[in-house]
N, C-alpha and C. Protein backbone atom coordinates (compact mmCIF):
# COMPACT_ATOMS: atom_id res chain seq x y z
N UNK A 1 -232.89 -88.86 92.16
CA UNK A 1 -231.84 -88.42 91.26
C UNK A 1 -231.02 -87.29 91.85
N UNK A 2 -231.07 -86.73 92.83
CA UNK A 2 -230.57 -85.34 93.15
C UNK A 2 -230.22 -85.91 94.46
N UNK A 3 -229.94 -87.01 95.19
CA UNK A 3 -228.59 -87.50 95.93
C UNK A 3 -227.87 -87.30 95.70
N UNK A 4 -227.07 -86.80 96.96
CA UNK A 4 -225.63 -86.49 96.44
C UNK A 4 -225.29 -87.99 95.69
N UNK A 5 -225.43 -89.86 96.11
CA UNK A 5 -224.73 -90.80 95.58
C UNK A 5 -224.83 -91.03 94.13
N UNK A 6 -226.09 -90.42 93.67
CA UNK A 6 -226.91 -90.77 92.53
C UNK A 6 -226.57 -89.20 91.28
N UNK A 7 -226.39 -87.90 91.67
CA UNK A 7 -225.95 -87.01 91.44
C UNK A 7 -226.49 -86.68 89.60
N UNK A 8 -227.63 -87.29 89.47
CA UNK A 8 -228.33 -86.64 87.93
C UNK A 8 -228.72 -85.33 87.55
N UNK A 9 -229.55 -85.48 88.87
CA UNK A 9 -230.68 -84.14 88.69
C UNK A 9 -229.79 -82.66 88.06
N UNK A 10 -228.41 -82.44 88.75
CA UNK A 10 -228.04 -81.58 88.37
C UNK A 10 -227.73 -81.47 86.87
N UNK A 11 -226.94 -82.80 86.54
CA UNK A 11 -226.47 -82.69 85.34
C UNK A 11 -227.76 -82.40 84.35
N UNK A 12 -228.95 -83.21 84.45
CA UNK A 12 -230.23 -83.57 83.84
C UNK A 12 -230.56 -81.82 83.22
N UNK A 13 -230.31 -81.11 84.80
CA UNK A 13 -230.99 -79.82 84.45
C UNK A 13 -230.32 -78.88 83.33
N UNK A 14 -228.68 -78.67 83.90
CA UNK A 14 -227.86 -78.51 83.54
C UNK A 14 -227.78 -78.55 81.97
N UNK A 15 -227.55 -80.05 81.26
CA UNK A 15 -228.08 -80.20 79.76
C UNK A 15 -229.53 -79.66 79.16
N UNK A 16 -230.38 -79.57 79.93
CA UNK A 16 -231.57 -78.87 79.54
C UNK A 16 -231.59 -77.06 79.17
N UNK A 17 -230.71 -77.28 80.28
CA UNK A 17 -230.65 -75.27 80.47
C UNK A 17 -229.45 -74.98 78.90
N UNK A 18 -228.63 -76.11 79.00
CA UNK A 18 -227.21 -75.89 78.04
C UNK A 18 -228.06 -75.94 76.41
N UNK A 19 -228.70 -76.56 76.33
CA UNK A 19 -229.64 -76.87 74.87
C UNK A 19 -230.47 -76.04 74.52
N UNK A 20 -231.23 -75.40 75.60
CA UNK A 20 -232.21 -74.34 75.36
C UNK A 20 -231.30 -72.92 74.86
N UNK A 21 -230.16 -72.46 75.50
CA UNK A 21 -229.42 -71.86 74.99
C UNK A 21 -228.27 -71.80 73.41
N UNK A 22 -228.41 -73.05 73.61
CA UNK A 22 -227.72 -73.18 72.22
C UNK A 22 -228.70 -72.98 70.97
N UNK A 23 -229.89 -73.77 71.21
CA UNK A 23 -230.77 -73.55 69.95
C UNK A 23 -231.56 -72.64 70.02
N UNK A 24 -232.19 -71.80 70.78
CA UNK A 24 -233.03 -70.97 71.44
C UNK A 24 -234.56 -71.19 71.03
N UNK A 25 -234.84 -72.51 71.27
CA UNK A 25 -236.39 -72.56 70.60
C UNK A 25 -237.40 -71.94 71.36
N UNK A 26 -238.36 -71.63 70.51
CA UNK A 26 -239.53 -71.20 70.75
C UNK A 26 -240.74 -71.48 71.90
N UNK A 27 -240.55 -73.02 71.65
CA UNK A 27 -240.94 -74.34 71.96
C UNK A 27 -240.66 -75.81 72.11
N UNK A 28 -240.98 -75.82 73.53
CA UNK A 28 -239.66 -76.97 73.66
C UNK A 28 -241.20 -78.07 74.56
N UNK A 29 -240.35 -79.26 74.49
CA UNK A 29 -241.22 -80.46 75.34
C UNK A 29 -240.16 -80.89 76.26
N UNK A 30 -240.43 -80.94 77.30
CA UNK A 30 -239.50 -82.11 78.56
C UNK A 30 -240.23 -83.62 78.08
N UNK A 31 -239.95 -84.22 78.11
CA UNK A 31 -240.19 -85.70 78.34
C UNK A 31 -239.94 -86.31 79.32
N UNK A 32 -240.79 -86.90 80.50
CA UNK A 32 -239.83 -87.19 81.72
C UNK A 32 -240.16 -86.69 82.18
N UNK A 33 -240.89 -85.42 82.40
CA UNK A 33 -240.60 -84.32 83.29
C UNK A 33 -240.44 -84.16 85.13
N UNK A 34 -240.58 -85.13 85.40
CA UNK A 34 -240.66 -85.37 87.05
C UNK A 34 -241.08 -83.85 87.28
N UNK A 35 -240.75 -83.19 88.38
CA UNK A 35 -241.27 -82.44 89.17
C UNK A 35 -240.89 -81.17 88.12
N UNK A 36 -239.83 -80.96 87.27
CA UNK A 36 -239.68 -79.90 86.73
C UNK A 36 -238.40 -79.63 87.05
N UNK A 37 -237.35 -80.77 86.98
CA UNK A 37 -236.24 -80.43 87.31
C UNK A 37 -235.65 -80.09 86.27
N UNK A 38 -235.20 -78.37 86.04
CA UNK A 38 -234.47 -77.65 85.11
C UNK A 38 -235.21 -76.85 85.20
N UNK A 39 -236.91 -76.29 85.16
CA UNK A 39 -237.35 -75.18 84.76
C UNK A 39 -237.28 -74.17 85.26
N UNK A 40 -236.26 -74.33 86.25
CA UNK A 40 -236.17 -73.01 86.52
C UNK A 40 -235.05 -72.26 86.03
N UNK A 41 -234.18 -72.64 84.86
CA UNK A 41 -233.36 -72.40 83.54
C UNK A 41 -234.25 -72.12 82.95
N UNK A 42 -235.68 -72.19 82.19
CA UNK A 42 -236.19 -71.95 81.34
C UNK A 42 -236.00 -70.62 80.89
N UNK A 43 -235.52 -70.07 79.93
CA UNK A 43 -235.23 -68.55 79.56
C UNK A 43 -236.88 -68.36 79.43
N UNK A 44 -236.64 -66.77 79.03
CA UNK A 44 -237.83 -65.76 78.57
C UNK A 44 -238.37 -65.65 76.98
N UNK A 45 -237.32 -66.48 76.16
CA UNK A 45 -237.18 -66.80 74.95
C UNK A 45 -238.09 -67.89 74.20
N UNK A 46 -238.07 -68.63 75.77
CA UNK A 46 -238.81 -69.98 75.27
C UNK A 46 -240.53 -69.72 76.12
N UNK A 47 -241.33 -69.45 74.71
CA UNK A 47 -242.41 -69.05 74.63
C UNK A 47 -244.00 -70.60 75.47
N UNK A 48 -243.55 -71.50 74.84
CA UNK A 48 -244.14 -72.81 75.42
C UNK A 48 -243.05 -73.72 75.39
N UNK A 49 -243.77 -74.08 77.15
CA UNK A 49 -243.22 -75.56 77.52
C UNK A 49 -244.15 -76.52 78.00
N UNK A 50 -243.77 -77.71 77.46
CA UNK A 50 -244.80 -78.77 77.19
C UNK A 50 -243.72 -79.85 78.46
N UNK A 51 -244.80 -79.85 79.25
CA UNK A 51 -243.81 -81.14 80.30
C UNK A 51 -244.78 -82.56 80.59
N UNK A 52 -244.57 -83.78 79.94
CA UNK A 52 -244.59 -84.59 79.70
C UNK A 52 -244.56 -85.91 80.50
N UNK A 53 -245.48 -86.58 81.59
CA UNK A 53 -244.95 -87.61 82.61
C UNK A 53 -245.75 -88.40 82.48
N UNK A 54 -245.51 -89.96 82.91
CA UNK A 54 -246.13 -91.02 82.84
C UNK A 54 -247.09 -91.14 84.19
N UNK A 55 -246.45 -90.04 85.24
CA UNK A 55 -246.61 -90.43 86.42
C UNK A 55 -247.44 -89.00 86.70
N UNK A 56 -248.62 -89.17 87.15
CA UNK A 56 -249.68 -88.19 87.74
C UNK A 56 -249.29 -87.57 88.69
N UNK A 57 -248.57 -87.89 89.64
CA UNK A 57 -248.40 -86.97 90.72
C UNK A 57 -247.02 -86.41 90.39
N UNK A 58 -246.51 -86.66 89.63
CA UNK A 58 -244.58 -86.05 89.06
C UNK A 58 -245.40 -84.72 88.16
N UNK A 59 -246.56 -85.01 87.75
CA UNK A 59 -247.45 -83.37 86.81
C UNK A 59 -248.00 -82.63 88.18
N UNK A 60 -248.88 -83.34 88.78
CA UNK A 60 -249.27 -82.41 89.56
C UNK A 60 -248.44 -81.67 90.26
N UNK A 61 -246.76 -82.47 91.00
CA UNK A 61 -246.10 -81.85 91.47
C UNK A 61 -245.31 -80.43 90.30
N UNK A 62 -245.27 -80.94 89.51
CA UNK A 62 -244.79 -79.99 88.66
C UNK A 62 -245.48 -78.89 88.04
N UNK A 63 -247.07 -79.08 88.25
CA UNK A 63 -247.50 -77.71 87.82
C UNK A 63 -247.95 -77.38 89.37
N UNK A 64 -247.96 -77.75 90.35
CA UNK A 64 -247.81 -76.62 91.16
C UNK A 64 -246.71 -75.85 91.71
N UNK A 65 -245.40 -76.43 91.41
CA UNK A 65 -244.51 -75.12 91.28
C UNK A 65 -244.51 -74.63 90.20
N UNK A 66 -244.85 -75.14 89.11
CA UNK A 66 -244.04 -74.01 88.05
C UNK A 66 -244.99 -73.02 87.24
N UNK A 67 -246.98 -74.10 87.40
CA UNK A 67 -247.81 -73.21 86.62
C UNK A 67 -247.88 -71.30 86.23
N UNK A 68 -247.68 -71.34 88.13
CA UNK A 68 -248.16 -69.40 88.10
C UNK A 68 -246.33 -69.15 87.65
N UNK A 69 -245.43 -69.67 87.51
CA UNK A 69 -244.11 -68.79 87.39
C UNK A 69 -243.35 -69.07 85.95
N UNK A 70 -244.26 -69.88 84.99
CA UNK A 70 -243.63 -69.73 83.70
C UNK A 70 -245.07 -69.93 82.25
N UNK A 71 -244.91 -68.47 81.94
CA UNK A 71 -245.91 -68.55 80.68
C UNK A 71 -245.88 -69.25 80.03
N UNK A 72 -247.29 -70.06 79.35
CA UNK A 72 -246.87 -70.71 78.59
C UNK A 72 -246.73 -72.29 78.44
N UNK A 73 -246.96 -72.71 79.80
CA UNK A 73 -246.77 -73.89 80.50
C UNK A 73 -247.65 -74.85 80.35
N UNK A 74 -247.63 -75.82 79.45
CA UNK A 74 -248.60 -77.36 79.77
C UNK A 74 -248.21 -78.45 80.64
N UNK A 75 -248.99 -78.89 81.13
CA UNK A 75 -248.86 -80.36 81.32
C UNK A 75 -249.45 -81.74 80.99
N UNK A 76 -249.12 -82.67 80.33
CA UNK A 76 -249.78 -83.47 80.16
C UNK A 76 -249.04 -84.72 80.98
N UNK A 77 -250.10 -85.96 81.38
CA UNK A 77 -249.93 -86.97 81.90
C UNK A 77 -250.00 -87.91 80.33
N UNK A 78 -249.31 -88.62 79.84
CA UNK A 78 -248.88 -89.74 78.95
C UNK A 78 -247.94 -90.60 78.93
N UNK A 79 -247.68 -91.75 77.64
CA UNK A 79 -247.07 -92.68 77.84
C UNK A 79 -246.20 -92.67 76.48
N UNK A 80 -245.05 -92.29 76.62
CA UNK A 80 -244.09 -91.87 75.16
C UNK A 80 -244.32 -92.75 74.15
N UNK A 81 -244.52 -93.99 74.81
CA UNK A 81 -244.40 -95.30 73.87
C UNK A 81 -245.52 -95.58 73.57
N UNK A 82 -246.65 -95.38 74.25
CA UNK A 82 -247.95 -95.84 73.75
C UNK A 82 -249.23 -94.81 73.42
N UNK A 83 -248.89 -93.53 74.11
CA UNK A 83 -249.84 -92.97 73.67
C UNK A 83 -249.59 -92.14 72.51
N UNK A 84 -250.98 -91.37 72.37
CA UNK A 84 -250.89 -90.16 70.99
C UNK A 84 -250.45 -89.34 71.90
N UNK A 85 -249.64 -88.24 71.72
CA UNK A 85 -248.68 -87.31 72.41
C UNK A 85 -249.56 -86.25 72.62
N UNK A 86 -250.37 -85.48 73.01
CA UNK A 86 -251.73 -84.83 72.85
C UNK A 86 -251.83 -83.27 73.23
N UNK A 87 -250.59 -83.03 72.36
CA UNK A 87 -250.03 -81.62 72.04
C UNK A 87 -249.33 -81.00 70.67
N UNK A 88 -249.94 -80.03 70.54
CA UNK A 88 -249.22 -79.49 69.08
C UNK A 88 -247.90 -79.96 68.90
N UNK A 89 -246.94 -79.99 68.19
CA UNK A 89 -245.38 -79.64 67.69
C UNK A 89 -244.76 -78.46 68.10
N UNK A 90 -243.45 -79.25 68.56
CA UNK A 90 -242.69 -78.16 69.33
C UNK A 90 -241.18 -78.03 68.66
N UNK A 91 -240.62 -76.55 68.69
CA UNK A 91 -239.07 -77.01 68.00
C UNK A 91 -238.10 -77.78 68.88
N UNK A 92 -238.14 -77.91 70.08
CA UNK A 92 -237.32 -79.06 70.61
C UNK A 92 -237.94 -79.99 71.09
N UNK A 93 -237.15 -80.85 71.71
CA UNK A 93 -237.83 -81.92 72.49
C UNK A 93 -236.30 -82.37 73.61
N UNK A 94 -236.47 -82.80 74.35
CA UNK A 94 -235.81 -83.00 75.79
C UNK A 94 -235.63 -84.36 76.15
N UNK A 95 -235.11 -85.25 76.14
CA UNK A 95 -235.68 -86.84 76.47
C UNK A 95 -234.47 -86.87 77.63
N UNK A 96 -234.91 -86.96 78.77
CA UNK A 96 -233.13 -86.97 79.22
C UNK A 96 -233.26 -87.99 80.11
N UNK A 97 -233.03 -89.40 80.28
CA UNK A 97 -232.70 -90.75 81.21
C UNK A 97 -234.39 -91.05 81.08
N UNK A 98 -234.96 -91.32 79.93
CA UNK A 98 -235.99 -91.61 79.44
C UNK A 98 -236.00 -92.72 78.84
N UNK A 99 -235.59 -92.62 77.54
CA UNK A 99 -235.39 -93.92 76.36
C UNK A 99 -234.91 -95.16 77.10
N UNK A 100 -234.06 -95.28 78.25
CA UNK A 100 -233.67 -96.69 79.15
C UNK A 100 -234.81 -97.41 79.47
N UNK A 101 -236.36 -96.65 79.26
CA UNK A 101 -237.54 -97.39 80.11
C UNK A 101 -238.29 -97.59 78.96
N UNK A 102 -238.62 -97.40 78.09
CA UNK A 102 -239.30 -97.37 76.40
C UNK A 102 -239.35 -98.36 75.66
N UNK A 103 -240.13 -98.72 74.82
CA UNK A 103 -239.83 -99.08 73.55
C UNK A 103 -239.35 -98.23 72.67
N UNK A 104 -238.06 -98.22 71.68
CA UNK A 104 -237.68 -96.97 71.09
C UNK A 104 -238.24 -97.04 70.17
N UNK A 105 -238.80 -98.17 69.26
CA UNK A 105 -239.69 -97.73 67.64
C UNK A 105 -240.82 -97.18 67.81
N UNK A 106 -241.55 -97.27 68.70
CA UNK A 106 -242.60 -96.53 69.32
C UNK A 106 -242.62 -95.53 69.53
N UNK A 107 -241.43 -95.30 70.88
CA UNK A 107 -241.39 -93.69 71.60
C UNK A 107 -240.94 -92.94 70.70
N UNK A 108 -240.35 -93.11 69.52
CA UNK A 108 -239.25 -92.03 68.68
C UNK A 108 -240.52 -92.14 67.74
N UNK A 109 -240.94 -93.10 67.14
CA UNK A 109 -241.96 -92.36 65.70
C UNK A 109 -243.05 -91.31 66.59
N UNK A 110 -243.53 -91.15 67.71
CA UNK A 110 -244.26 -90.49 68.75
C UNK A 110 -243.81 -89.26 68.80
N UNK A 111 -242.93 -89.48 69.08
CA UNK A 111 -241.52 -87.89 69.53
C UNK A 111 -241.65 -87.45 67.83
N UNK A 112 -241.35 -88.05 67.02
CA UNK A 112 -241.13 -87.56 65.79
C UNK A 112 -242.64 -86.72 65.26
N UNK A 113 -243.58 -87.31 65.29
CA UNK A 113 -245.02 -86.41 65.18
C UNK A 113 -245.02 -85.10 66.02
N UNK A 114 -244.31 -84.75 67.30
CA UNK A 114 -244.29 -83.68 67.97
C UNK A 114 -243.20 -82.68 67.90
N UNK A 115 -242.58 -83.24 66.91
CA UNK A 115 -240.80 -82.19 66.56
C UNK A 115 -241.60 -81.55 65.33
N UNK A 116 -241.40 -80.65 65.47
CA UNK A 116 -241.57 -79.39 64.04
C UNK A 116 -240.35 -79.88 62.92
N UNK A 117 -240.31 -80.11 61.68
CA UNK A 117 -239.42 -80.24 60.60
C UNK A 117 -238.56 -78.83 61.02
N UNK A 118 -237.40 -79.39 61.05
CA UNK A 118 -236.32 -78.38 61.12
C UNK A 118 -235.75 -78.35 62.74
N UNK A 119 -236.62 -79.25 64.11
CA UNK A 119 -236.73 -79.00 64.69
C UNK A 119 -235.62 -80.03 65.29
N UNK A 120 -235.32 -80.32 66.70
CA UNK A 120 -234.64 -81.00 67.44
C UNK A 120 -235.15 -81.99 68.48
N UNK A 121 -234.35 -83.15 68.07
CA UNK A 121 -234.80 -83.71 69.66
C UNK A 121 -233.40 -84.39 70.10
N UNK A 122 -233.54 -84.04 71.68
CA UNK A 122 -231.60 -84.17 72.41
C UNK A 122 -232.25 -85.20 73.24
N UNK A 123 -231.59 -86.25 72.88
CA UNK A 123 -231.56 -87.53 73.87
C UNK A 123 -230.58 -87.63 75.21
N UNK A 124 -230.58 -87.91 75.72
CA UNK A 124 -229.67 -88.07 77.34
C UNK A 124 -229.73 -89.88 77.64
N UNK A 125 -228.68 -90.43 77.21
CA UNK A 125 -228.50 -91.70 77.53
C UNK A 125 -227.75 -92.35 78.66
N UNK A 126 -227.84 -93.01 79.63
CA UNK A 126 -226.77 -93.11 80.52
C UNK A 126 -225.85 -94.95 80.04
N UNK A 127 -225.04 -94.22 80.15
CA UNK A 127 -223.97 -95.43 79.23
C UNK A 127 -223.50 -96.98 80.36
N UNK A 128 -222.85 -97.66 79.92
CA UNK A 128 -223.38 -98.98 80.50
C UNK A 128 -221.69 -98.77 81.49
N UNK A 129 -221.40 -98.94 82.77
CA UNK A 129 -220.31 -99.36 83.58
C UNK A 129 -219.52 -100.23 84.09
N UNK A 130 -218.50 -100.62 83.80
CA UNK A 130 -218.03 -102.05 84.34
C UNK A 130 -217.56 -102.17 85.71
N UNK A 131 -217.87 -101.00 86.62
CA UNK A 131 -217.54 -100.61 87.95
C UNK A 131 -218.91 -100.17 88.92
N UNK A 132 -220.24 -100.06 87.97
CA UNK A 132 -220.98 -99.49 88.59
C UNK A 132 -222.37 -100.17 88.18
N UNK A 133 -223.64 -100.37 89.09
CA UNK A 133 -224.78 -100.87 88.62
C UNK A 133 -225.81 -99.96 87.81
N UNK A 134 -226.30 -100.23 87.11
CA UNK A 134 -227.33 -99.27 86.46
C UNK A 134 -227.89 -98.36 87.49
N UNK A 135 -228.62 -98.81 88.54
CA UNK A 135 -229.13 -97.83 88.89
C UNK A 135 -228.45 -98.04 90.39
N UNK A 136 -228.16 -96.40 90.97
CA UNK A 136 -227.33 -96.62 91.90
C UNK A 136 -228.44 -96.56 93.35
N UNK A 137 -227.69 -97.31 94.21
CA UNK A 137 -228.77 -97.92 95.35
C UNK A 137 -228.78 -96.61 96.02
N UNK A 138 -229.85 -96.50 97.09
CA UNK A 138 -230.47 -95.92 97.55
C UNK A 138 -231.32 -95.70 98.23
N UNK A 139 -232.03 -94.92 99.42
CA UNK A 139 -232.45 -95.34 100.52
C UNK A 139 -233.74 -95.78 100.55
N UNK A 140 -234.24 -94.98 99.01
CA UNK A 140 -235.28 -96.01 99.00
C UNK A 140 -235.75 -96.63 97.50
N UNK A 141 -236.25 -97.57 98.98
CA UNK A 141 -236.25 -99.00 97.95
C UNK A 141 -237.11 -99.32 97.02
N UNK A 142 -238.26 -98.49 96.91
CA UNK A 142 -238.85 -98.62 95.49
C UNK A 142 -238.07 -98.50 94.25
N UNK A 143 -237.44 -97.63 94.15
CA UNK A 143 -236.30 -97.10 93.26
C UNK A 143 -235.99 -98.48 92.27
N UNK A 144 -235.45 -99.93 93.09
CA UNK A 144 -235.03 -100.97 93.09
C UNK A 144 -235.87 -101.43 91.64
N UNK A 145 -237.20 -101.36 91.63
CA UNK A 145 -238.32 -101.98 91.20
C UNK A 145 -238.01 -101.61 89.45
N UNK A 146 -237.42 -100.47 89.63
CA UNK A 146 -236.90 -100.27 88.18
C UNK A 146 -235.86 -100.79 87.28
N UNK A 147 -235.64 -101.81 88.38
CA UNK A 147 -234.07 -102.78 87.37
C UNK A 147 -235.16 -103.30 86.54
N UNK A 148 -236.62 -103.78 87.06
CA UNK A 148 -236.82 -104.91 85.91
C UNK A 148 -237.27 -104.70 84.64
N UNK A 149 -237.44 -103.06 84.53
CA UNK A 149 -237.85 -102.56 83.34
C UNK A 149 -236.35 -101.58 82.57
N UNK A 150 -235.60 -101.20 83.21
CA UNK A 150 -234.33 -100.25 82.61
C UNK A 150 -233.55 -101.20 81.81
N UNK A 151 -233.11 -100.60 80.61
CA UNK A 151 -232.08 -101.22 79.89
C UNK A 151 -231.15 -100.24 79.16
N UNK A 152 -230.17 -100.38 79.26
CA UNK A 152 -229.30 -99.52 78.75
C UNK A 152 -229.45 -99.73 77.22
N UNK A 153 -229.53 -98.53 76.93
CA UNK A 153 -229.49 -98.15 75.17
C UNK A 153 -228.12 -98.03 74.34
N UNK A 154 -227.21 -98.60 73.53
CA UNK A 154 -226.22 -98.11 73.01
C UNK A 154 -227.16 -97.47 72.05
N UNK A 155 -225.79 -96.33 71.99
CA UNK A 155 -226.08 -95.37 71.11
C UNK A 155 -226.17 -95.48 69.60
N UNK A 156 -225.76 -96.71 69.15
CA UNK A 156 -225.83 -96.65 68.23
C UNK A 156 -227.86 -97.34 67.20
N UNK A 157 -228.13 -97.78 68.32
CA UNK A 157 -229.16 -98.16 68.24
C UNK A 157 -230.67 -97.27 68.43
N UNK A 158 -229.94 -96.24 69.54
CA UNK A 158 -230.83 -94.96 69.54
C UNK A 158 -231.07 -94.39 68.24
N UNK A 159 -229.82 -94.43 67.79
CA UNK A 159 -229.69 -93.34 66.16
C UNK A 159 -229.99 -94.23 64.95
N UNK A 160 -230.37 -95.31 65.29
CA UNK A 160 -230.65 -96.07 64.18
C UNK A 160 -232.43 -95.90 63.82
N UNK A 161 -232.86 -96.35 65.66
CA UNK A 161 -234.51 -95.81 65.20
C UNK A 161 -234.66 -94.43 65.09
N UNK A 162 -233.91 -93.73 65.43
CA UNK A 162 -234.63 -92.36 65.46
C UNK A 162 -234.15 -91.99 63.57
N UNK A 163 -233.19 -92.43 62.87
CA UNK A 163 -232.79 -92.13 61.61
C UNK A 163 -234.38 -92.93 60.79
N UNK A 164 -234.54 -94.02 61.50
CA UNK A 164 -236.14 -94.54 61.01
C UNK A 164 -237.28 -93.68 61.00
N UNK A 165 -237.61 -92.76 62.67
CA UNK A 165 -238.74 -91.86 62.53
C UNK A 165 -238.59 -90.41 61.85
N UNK A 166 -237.41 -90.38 61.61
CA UNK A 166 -237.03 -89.11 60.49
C UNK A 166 -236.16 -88.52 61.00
N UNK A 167 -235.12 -88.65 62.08
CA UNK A 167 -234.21 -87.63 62.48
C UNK A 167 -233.14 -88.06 61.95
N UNK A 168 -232.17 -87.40 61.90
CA UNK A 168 -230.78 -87.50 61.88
C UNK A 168 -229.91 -86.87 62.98
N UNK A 169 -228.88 -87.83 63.02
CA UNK A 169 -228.15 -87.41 64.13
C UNK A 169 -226.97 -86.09 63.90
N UNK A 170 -227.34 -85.19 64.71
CA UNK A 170 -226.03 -84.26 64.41
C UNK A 170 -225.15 -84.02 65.33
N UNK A 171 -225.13 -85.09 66.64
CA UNK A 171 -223.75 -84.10 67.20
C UNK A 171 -224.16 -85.41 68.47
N UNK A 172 -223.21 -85.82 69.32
CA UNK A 172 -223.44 -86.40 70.41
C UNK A 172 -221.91 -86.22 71.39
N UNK A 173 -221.97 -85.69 72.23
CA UNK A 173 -221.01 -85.77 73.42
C UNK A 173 -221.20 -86.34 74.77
N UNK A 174 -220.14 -86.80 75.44
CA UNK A 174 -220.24 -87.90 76.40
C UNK A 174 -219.89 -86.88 77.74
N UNK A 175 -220.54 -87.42 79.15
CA UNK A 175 -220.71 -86.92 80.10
C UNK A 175 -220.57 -87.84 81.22
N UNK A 176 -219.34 -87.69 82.37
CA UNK A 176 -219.33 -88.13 83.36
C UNK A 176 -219.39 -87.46 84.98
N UNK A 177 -220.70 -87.92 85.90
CA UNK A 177 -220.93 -87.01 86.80
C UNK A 177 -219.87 -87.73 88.00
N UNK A 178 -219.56 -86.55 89.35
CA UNK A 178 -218.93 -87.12 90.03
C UNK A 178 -219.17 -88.67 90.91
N UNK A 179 -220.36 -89.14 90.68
CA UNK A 179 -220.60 -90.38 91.10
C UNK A 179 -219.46 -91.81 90.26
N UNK A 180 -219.02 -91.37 88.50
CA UNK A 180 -218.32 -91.97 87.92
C UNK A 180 -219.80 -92.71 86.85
N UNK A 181 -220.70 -92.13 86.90
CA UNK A 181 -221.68 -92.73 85.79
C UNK A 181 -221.27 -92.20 84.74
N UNK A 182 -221.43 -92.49 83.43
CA UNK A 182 -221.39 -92.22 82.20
C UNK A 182 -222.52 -91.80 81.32
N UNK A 183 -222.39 -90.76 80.86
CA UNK A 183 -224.14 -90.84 79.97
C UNK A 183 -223.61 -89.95 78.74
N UNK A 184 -224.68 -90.10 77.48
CA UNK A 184 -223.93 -89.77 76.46
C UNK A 184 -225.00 -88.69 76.03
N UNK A 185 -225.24 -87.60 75.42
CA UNK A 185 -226.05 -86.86 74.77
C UNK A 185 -226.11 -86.66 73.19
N UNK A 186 -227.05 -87.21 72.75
CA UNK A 186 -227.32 -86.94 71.28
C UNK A 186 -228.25 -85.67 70.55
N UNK A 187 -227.77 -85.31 69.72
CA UNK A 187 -228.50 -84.48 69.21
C UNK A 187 -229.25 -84.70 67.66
N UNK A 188 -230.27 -84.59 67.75
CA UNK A 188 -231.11 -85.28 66.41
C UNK A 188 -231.96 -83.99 65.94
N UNK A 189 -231.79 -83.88 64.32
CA UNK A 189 -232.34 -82.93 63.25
C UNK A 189 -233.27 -83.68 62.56
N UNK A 190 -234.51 -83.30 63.12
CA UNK A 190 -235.87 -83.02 62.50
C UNK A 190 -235.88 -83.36 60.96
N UNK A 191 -236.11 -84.12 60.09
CA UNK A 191 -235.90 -83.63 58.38
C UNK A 191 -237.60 -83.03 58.31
């Protein structure tokens, strides 16, 4: 993701760092978390962070940079869609180029047990291109292996299950990085 051709990682972090500032939670979850791309935005404000991966070595890589340099810090190895989420409730939650690989009635009633009432969860969707392939090629070729599971989410379908596991949508703005991808960000209120 942090190719210059592919050009996420920044934005990824970028919206993470932009959200934590706007809402200033307490307690926040990454979802996704690969190596920990953003935490090093994490303010002094945000008391626990819960980082979240399907993939064992994307945690291990991520708590060995970030364990000794941010209080507060979990990691768990899970599966959004299938497992029990196996951490308290947090006031945010983070999903950012996540939900494309999911089941969403699953992953969102999941996410919804771990949002505090009152709390947030900001989706990061990447929007569909008539100039560009879902996932942009790259040198390497495992990468590839993920067409057969990615599907682009319209948004309106995101906000439909997540209005099912109890959120409501309050705010969504659209985002294009210099590669010419499209991705949209939603913002969802906890009831």
């Amino acid at each position: 993701m942090s190719l210059p051709t592919v050009d996420q990682a920044v934005m990824t972090a970028t919206e993470l760092s932009r959200v934590l500032s706007q809402f200033t939670p307490e307690s926040v979850a990454v979802i996704g978390c690969a190596g920990g791309n953003g935490f090093d935005a994490i303010p002094a404000s945000t008391k626990r962070v819960v980082g979240v991966d399907i993939n064992h070595s994307y945690i291990a890589r991520a708590a060995e940079r970030y364990e000794q340099r941010i209080p507060g810090l979990e990691f768990h190895v899970a599966d959004v869609q299938s497992d029990h989420l196996p951490f308290e409730p947090v006031e945010l939650i983070y999903a950012s180029l996540v939900l494309e690989y999911v089941s969403l009635p699953e992953s969102l009633d999941n996410l919804a047990r771990v949002c505090l009432p009152g709390g947030r969860l900001v989706t990061l969707l990447q929007q569909p291109s008539t100039t560009m392939t879902a996932l942009t090629p790259s040198p390497y070729n495992t990468i590839q292996s993920l067409n057969k599971i990615m599907r682009l989410v319209p948004s309106s379908e995101c906000a439909g299950y997540a209005a099912s596991a109890g959120f409501t949508l309050e705010s969504e703005k659209s985002l294009t990085i210099k590669s010419g991808k499209s991705f949209l960000v939603q913002v969802y209120y906890r009831q």
